[in-house]
Structures are given as C-alpha cells and as structure tokens.
PDB file of N, CA and C in Angstrom:
ATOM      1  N   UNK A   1      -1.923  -6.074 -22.304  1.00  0.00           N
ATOM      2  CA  UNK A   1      -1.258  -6.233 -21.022  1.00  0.00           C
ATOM      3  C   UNK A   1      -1.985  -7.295 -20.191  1.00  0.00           C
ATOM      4  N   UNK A   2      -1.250  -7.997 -19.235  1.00  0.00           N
ATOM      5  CA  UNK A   2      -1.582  -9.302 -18.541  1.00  0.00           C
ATOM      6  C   UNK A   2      -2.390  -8.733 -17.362  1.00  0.00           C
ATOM      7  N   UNK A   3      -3.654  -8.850 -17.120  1.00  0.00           N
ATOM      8  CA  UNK A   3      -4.318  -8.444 -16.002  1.00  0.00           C
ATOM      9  C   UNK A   3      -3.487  -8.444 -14.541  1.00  0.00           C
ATOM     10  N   UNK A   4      -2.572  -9.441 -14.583  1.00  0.00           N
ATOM     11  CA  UNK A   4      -2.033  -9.750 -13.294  1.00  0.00           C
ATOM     12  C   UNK A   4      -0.785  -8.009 -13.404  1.00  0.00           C
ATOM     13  N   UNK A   5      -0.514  -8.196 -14.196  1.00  0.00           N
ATOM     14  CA  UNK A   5       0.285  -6.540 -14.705  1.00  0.00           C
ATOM     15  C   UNK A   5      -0.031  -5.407 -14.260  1.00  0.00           C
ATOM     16  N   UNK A   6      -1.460  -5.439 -14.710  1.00  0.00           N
ATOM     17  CA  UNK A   6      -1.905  -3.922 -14.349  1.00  0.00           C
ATOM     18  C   UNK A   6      -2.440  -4.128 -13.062  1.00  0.00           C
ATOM     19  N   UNK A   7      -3.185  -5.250 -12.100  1.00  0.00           N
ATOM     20  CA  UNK A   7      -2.882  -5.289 -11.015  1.00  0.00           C
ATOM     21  C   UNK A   7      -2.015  -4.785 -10.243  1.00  0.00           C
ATOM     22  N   UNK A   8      -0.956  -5.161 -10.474  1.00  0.00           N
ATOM     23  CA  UNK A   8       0.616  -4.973  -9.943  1.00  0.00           C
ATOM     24  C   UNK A   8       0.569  -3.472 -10.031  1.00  0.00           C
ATOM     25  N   UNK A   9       0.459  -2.672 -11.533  1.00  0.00           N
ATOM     26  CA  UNK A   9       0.984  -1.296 -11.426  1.00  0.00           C
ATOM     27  C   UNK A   9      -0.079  -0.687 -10.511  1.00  0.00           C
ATOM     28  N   UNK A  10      -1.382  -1.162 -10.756  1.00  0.00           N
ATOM     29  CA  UNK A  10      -2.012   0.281 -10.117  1.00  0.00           C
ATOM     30  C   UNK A  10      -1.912  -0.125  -8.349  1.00  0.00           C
ATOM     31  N   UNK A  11      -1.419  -1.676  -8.148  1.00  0.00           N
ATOM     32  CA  UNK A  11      -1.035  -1.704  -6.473  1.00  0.00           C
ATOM     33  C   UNK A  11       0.069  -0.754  -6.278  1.00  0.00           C
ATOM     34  N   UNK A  12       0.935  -1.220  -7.316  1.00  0.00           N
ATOM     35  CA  UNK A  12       1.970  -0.356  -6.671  1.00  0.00           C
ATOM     36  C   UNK A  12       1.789   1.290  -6.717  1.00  0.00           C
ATOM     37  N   UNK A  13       1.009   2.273  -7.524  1.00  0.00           N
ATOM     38  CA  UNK A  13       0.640   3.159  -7.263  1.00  0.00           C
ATOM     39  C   UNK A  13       0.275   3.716  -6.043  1.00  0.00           C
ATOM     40  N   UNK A  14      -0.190   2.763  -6.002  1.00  0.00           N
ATOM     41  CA  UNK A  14      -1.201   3.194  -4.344  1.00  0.00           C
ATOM     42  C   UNK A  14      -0.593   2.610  -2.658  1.00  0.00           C
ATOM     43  N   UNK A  15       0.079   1.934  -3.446  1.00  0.00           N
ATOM     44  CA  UNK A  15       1.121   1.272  -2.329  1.00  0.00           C
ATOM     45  C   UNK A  15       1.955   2.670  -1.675  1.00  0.00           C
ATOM     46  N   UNK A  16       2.475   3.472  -3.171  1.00  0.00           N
ATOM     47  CA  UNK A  16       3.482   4.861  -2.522  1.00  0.00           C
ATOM     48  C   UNK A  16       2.586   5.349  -2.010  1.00  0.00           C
ATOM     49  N   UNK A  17       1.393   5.593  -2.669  1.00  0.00           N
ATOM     50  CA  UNK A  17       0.340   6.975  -2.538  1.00  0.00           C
ATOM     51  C   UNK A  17      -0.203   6.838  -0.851  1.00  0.00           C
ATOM     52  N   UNK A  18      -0.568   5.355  -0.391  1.00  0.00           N
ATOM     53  CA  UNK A  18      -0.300   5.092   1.229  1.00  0.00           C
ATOM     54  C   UNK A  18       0.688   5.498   1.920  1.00  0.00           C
ATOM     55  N   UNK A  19       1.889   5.064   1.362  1.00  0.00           N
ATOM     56  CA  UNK A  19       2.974   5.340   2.240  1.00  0.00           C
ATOM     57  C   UNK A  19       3.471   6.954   2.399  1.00  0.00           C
ATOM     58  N   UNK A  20       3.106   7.739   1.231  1.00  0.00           N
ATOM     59  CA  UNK A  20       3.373   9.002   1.725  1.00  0.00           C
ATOM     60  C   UNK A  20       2.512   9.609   2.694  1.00  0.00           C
ATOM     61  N   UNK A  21       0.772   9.015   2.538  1.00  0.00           N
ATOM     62  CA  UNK A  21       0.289   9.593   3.261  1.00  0.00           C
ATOM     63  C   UNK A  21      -0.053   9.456   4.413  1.00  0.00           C
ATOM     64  N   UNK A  22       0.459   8.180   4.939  1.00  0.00           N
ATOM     65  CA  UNK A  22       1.236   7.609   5.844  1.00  0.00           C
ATOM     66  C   UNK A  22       2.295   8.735   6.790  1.00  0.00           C
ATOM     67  N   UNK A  23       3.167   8.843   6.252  1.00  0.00           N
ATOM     68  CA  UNK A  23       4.429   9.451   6.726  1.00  0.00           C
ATOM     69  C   UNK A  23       4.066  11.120   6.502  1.00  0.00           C
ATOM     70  N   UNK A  24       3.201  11.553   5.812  1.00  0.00           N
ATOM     71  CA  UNK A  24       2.576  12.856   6.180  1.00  0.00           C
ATOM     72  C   UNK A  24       1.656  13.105   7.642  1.00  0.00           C
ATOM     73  N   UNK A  25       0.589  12.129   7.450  1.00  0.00           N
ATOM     74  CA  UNK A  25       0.339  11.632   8.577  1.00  0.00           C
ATOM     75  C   UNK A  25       0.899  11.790  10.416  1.00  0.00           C
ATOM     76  N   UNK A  26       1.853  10.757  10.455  1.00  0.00           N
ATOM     77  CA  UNK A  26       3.009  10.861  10.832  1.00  0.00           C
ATOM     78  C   UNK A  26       3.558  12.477  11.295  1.00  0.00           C
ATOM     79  N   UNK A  27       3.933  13.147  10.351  1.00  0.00           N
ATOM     80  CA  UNK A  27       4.597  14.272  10.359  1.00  0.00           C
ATOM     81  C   UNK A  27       3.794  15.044  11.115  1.00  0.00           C
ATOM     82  N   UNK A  28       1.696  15.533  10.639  1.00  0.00           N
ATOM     83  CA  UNK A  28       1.518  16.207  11.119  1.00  0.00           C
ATOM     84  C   UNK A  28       1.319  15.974  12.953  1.00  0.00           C
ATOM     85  N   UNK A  29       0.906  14.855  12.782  1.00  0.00           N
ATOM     86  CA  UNK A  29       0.756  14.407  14.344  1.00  0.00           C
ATOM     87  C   UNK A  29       1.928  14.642  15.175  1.00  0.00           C
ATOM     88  N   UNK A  30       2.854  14.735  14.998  1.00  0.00           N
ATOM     89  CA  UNK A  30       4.339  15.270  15.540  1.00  0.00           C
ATOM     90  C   UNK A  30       4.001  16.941  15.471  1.00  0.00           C
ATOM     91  N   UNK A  31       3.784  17.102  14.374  1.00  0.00           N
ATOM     92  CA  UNK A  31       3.120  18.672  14.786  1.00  0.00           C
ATOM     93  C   UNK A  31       2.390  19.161  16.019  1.00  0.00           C
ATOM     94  N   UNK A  32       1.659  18.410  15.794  1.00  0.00           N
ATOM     95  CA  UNK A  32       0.041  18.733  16.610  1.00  0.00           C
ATOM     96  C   UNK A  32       0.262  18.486  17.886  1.00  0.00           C
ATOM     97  N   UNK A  33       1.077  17.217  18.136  1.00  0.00           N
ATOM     98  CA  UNK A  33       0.846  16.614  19.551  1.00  0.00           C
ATOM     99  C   UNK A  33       2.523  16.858  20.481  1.00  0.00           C
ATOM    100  N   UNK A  34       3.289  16.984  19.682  1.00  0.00           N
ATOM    101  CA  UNK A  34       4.117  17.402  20.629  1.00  0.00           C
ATOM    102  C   UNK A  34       4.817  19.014  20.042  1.00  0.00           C
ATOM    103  N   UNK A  35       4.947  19.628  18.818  1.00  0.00           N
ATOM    104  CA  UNK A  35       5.210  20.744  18.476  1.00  0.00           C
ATOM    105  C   UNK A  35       4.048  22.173  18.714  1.00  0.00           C
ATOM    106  N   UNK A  36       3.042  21.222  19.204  1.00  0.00           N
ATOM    107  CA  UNK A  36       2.001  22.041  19.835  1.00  0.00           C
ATOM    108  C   UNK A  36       1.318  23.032  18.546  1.00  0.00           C
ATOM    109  N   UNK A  37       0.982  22.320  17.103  1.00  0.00           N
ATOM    110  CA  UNK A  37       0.522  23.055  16.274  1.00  0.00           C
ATOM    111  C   UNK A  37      -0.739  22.309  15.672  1.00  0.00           C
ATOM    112  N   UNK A  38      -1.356  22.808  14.506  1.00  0.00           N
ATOM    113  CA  UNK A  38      -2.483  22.906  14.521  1.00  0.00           C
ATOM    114  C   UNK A  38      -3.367  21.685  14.396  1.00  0.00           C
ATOM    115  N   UNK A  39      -4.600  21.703  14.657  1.00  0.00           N
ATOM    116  CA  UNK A  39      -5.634  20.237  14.607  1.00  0.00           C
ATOM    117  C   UNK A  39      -5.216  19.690  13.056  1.00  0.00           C
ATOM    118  N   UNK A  40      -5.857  21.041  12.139  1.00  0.00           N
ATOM    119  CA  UNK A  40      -6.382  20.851  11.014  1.00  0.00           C
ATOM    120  C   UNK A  40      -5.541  20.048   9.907  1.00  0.00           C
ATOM    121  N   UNK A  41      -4.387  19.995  10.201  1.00  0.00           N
ATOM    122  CA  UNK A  41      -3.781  18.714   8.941  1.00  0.00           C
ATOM    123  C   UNK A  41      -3.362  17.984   9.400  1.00  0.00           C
ATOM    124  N   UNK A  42      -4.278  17.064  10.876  1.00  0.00           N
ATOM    125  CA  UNK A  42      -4.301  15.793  11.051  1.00  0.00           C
ATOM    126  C   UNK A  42      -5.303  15.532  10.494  1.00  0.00           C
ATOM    127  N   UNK A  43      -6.428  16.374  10.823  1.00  0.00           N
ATOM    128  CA  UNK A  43      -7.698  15.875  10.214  1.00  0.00           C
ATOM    129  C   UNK A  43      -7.741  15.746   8.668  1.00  0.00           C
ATOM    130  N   UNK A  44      -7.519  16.844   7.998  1.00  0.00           N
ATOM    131  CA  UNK A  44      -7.204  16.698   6.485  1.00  0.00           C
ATOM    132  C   UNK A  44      -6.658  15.211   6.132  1.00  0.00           C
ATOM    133  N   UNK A  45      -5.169  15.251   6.778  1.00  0.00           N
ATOM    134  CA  UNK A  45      -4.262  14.497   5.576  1.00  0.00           C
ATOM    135  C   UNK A  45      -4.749  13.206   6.723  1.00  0.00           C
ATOM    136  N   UNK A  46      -5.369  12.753   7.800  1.00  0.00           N
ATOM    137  CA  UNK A  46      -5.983  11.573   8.175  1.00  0.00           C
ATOM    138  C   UNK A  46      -7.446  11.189   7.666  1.00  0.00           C
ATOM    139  N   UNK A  47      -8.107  12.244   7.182  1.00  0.00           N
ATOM    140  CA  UNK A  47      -8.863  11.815   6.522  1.00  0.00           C
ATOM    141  C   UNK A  47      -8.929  11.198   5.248  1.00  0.00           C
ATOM    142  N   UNK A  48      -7.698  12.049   3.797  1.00  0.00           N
ATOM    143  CA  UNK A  48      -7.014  11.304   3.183  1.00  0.00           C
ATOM    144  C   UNK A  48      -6.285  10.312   3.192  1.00  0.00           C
ATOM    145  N   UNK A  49      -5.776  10.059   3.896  1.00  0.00           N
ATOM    146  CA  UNK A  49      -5.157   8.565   4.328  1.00  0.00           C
ATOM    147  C   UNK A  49      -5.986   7.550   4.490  1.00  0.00           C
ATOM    148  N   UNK A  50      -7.144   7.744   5.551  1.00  0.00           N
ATOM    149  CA  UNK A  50      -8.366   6.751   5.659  1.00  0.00           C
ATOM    150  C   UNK A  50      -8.869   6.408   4.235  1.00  0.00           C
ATOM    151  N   UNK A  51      -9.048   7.191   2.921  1.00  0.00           N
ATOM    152  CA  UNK A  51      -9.848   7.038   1.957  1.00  0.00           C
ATOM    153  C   UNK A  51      -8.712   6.251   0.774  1.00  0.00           C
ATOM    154  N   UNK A  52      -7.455   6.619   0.827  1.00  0.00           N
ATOM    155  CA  UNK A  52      -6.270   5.868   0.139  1.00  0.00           C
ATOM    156  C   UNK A  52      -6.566   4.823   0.764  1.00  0.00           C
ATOM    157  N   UNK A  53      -6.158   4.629   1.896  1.00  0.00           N
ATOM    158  CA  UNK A  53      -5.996   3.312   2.420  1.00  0.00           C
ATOM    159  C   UNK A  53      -7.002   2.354   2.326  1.00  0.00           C
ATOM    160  N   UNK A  54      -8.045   2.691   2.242  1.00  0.00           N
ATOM    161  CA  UNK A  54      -9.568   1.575   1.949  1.00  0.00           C
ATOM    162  C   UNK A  54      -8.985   1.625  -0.029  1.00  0.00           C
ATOM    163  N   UNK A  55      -8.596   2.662  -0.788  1.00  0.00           N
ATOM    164  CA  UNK A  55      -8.082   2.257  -1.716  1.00  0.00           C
ATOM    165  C   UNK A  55      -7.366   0.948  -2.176  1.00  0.00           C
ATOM    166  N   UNK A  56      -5.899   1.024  -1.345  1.00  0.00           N
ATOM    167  CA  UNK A  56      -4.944   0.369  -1.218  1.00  0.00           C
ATOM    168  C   UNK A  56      -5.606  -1.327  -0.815  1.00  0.00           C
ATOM    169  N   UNK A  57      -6.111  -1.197   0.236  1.00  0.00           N
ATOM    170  CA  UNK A  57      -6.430  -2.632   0.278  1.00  0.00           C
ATOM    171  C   UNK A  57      -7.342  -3.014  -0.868  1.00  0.00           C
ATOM    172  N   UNK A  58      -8.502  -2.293  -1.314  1.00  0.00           N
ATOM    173  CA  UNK A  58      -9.103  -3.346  -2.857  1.00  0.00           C
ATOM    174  C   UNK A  58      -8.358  -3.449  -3.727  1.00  0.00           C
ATOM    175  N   UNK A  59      -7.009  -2.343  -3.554  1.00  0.00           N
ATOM    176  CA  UNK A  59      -5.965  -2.806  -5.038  1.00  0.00           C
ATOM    177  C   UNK A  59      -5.017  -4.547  -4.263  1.00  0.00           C
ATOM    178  N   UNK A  60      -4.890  -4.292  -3.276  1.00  0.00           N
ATOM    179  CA  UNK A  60      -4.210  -5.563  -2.893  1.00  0.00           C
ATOM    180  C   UNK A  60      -5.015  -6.616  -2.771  1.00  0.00           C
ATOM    181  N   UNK A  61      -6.281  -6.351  -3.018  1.00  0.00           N
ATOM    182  CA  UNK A  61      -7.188  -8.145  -2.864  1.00  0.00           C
ATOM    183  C   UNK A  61      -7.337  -8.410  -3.997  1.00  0.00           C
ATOM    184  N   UNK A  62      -7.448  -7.158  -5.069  1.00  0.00           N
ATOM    185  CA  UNK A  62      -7.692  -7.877  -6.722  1.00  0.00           C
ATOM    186  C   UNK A  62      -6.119  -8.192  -7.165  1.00  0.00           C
ATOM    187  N   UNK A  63      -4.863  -7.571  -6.311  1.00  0.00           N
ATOM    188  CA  UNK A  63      -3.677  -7.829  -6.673  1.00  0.00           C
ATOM    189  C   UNK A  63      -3.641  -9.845  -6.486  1.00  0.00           C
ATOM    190  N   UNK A  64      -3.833  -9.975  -4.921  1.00  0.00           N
ATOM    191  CA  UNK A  64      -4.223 -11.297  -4.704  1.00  0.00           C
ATOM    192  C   UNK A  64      -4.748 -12.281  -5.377  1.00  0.00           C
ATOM    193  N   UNK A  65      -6.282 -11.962  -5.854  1.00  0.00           N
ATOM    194  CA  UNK A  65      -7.440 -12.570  -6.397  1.00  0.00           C
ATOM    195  C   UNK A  65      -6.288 -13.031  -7.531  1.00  0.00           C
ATOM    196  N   UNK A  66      -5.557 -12.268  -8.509  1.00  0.00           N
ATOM    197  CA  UNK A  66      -5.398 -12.571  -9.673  1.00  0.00           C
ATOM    198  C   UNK A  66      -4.006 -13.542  -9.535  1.00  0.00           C
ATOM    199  N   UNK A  67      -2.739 -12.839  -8.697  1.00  0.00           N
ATOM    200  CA  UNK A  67      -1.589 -14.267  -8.014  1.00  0.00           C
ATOM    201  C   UNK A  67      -2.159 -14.991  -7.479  1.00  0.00           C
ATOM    202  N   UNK A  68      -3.282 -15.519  -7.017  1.00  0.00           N
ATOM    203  CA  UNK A  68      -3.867 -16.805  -6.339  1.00  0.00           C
ATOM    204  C   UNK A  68      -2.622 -16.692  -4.725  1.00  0.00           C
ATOM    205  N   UNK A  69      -3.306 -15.615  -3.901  1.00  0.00           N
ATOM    206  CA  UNK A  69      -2.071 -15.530  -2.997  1.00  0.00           C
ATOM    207  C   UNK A  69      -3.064 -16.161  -1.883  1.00  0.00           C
ATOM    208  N   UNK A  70      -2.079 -16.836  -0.916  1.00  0.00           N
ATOM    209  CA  UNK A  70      -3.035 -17.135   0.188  1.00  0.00           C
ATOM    210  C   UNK A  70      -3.625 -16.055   0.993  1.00  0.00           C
ATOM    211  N   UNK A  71      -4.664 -16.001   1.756  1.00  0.00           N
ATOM    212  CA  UNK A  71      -5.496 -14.825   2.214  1.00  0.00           C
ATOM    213  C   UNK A  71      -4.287 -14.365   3.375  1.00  0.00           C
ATOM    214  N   UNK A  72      -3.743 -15.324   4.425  1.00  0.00           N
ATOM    215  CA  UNK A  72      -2.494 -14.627   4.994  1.00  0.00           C
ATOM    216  C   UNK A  72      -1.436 -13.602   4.093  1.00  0.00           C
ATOM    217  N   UNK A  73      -1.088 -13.705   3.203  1.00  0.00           N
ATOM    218  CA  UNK A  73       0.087 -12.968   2.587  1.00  0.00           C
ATOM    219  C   UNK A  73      -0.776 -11.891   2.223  1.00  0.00           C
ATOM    220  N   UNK A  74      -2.024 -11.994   1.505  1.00  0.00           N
ATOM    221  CA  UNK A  74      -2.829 -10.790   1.037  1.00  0.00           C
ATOM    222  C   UNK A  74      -3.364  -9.906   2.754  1.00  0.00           C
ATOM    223  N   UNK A  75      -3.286 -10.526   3.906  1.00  0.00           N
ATOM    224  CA  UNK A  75      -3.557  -9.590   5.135  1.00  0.00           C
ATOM    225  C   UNK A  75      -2.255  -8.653   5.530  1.00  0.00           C
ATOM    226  N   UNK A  76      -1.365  -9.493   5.183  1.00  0.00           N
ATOM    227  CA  UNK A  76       0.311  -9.087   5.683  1.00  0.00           C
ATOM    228  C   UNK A  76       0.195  -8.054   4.638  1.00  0.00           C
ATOM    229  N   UNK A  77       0.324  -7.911   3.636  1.00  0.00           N
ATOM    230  CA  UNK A  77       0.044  -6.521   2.868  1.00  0.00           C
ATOM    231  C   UNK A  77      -0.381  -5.874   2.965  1.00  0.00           C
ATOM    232  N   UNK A  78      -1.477  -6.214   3.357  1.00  0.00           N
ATOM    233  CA  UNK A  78      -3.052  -5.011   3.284  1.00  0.00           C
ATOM    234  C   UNK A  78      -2.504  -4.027   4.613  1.00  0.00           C
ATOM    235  N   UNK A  79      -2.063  -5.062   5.799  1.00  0.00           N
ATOM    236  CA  UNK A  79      -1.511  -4.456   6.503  1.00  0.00           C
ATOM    237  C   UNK A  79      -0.456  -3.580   6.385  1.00  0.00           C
ATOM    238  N   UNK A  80       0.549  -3.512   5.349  1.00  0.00           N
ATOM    239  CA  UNK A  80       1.526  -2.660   5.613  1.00  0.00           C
ATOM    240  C   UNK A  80       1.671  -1.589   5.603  1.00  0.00           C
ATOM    241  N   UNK A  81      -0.360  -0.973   5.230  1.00  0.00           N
ATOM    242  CA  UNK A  81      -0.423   0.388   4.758  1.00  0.00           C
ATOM    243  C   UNK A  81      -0.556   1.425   6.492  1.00  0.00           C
ATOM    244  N   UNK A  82      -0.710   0.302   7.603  1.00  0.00           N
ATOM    245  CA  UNK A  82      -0.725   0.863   8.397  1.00  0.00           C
ATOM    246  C   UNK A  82       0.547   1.276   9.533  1.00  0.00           C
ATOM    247  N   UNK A  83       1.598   0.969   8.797  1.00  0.00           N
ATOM    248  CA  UNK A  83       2.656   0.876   9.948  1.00  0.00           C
ATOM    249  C   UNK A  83       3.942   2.020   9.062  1.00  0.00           C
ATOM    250  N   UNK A  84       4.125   2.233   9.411  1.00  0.00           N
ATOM    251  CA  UNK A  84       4.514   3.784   8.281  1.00  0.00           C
ATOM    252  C   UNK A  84       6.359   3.423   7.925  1.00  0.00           C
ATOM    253  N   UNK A  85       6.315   3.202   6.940  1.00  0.00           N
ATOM    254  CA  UNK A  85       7.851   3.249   5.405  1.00  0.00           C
ATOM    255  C   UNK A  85       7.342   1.175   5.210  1.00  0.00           C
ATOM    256  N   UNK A  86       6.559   0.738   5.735  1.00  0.00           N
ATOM    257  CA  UNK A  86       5.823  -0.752   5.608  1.00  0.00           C
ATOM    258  C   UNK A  86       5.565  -0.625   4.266  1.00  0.00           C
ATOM    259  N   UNK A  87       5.033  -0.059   3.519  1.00  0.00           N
ATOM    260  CA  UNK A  87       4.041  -0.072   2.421  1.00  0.00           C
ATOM    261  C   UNK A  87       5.367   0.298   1.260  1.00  0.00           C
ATOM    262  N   UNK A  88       6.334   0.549   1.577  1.00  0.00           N
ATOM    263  CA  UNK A  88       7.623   0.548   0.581  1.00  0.00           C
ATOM    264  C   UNK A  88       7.899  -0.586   0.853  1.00  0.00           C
ATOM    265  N   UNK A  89       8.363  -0.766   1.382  1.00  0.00           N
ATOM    266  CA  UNK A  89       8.939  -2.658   2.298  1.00  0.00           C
ATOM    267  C   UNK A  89       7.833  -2.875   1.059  1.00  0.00           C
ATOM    268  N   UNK A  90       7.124  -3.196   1.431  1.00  0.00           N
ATOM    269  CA  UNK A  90       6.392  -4.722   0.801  1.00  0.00           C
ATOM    270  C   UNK A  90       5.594  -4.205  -0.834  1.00  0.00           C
ATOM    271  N   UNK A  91       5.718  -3.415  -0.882  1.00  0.00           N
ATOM    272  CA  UNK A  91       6.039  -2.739  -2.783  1.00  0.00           C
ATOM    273  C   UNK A  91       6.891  -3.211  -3.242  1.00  0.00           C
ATOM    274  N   UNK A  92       8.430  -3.037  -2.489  1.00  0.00           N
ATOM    275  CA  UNK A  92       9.415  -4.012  -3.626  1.00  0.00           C
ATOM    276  C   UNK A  92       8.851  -5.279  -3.448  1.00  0.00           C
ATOM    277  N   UNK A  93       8.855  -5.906  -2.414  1.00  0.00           N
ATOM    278  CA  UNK A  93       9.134  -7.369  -2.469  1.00  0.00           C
ATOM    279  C   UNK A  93       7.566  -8.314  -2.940  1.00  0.00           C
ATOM    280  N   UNK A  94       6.312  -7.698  -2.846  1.00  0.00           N
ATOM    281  CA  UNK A  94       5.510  -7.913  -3.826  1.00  0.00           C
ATOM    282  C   UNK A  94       5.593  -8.066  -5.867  1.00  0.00           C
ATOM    283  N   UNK A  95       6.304  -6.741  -5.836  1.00  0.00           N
ATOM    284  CA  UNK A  95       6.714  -6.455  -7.337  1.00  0.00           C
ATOM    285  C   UNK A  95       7.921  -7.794  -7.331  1.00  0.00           C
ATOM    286  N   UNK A  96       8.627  -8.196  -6.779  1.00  0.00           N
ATOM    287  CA  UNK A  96       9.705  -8.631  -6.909  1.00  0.00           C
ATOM    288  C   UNK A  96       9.433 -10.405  -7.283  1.00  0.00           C
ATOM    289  N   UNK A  97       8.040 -10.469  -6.087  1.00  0.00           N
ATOM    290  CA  UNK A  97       7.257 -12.022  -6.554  1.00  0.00           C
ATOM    291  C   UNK A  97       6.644 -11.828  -7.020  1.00  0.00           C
ATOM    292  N   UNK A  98       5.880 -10.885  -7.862  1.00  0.00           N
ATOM    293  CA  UNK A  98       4.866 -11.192  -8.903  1.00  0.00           C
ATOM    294  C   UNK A  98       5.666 -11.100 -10.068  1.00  0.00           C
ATOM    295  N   UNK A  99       6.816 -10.545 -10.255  1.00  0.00           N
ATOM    296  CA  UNK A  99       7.199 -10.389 -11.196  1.00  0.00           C
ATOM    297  C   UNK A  99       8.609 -12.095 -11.432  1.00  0.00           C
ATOM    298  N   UNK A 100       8.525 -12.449 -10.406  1.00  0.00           N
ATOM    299  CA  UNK A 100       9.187 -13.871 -10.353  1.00  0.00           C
ATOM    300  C   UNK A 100       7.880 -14.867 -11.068  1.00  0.00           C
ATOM    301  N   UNK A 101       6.980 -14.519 -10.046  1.00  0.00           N
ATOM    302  CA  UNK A 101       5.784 -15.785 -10.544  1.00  0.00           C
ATOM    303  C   UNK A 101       5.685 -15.501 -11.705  1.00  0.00           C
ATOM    304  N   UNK A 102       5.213 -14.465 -13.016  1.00  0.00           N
ATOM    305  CA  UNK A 102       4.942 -14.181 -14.071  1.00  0.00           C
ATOM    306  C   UNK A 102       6.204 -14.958 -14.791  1.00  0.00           C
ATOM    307  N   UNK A 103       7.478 -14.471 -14.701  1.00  0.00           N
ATOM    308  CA  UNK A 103       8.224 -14.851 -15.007  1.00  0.00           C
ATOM    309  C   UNK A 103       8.715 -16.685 -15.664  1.00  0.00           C
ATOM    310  N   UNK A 104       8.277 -17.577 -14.427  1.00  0.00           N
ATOM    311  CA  UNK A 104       7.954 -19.053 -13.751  1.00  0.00           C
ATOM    312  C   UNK A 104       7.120 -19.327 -14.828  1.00  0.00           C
ATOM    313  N   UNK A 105       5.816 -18.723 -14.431  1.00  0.00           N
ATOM    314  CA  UNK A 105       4.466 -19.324 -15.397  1.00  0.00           C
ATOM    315  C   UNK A 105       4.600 -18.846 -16.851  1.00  0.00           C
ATOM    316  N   UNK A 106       5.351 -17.575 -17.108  1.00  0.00           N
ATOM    317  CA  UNK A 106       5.850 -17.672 -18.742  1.00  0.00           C
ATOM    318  C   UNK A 106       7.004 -19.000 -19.680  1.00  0.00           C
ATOM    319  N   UNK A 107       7.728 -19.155 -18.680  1.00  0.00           N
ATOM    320  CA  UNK A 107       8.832 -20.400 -18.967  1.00  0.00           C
ATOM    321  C   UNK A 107       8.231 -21.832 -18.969  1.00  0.00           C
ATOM    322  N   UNK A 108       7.140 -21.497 -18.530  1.00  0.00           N
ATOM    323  CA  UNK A 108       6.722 -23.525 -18.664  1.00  0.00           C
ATOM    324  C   UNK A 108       5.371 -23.558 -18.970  1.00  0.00           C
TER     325      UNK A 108
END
C-alpha cells in the first residue's frame, strides 16, 4: 500500500473519531449548561476529545507531509476538528483530493 494511502485511511479514521467526539461533546454541554445536568461527561468526553484531537492533527500533518500540501490547507484541516460536523466536511473533500492527486500522479 502507497504510504500516501494509509495516511489518508488512518486520517480519515480519526477525522470521524473527532467529529463524534466533537458532537458528543456538544451534546453533553447542552446537558450541563442549559438542561441543568451533570459536570461529569463534559469532563470525561472533553477530556477525550482533547486527546483525539491532538491525535487528529499528527494524522493530518503526516497526511500533509506526504501530499506536499501547503501549511495553509494542512491548518484549515487541522482546524476542522474544532468546529463541530467540520471534520465530516473536510473528510470527504480531503479523501476526494487525495484521491484525485493519486489518481493525476498515477496517469503520467
């Protein structure tokens, strides 16, 4: 398998694995802060999120490192793990140009 490949899969792994915990996230804080329920699975599932998400970005800089992406497009990603259903957004359309560029650089 093409390094730039398994790049890609294990970004995109972790790309969902952000975004759910993201939108769990999300959920409990709607709990907590206006349903008036408990601390403890902000702290949990924000503490998991903090430790995915430092994940997520070294999978998106070695995703980078290996497409030769400019350091802007690799920030615009890294970023999307913070803005919550972002990190789906830019899962397809990452997969969609790496799998164009591979494509390009196989044909010529």
């Amino acid at each position: 398998m093409d390094s730039r490949r398994i790049a890609l899969v294990v970004y995109r792994i972790f790309a969902w694995v952000t975004g759910v915990g993201l939108v769990l996230l999300c959920a409990a804080m709607v709990n907590e802060y206006i349903l008036g329920g408990s601390h403890k699975p902000v702290a949990i599932v924000g503490m998991m999120h903090g430790f995915l998400y430092m994940v997520y970005v070294v999978c998106t800089l070695v995703l980078a490192e290996r497409c030769r992406w400019k350091p802007v497009r690799a920030l615009l990603v890294a970023a999307a793990g913070t803005i919550p259903l972002a990190s789906f957004v830019a899962e397809r359309k990452v997969t969609r140009l790496v799998q164009t560029e591979t494509l390009a650089r196989t044909a010529s």
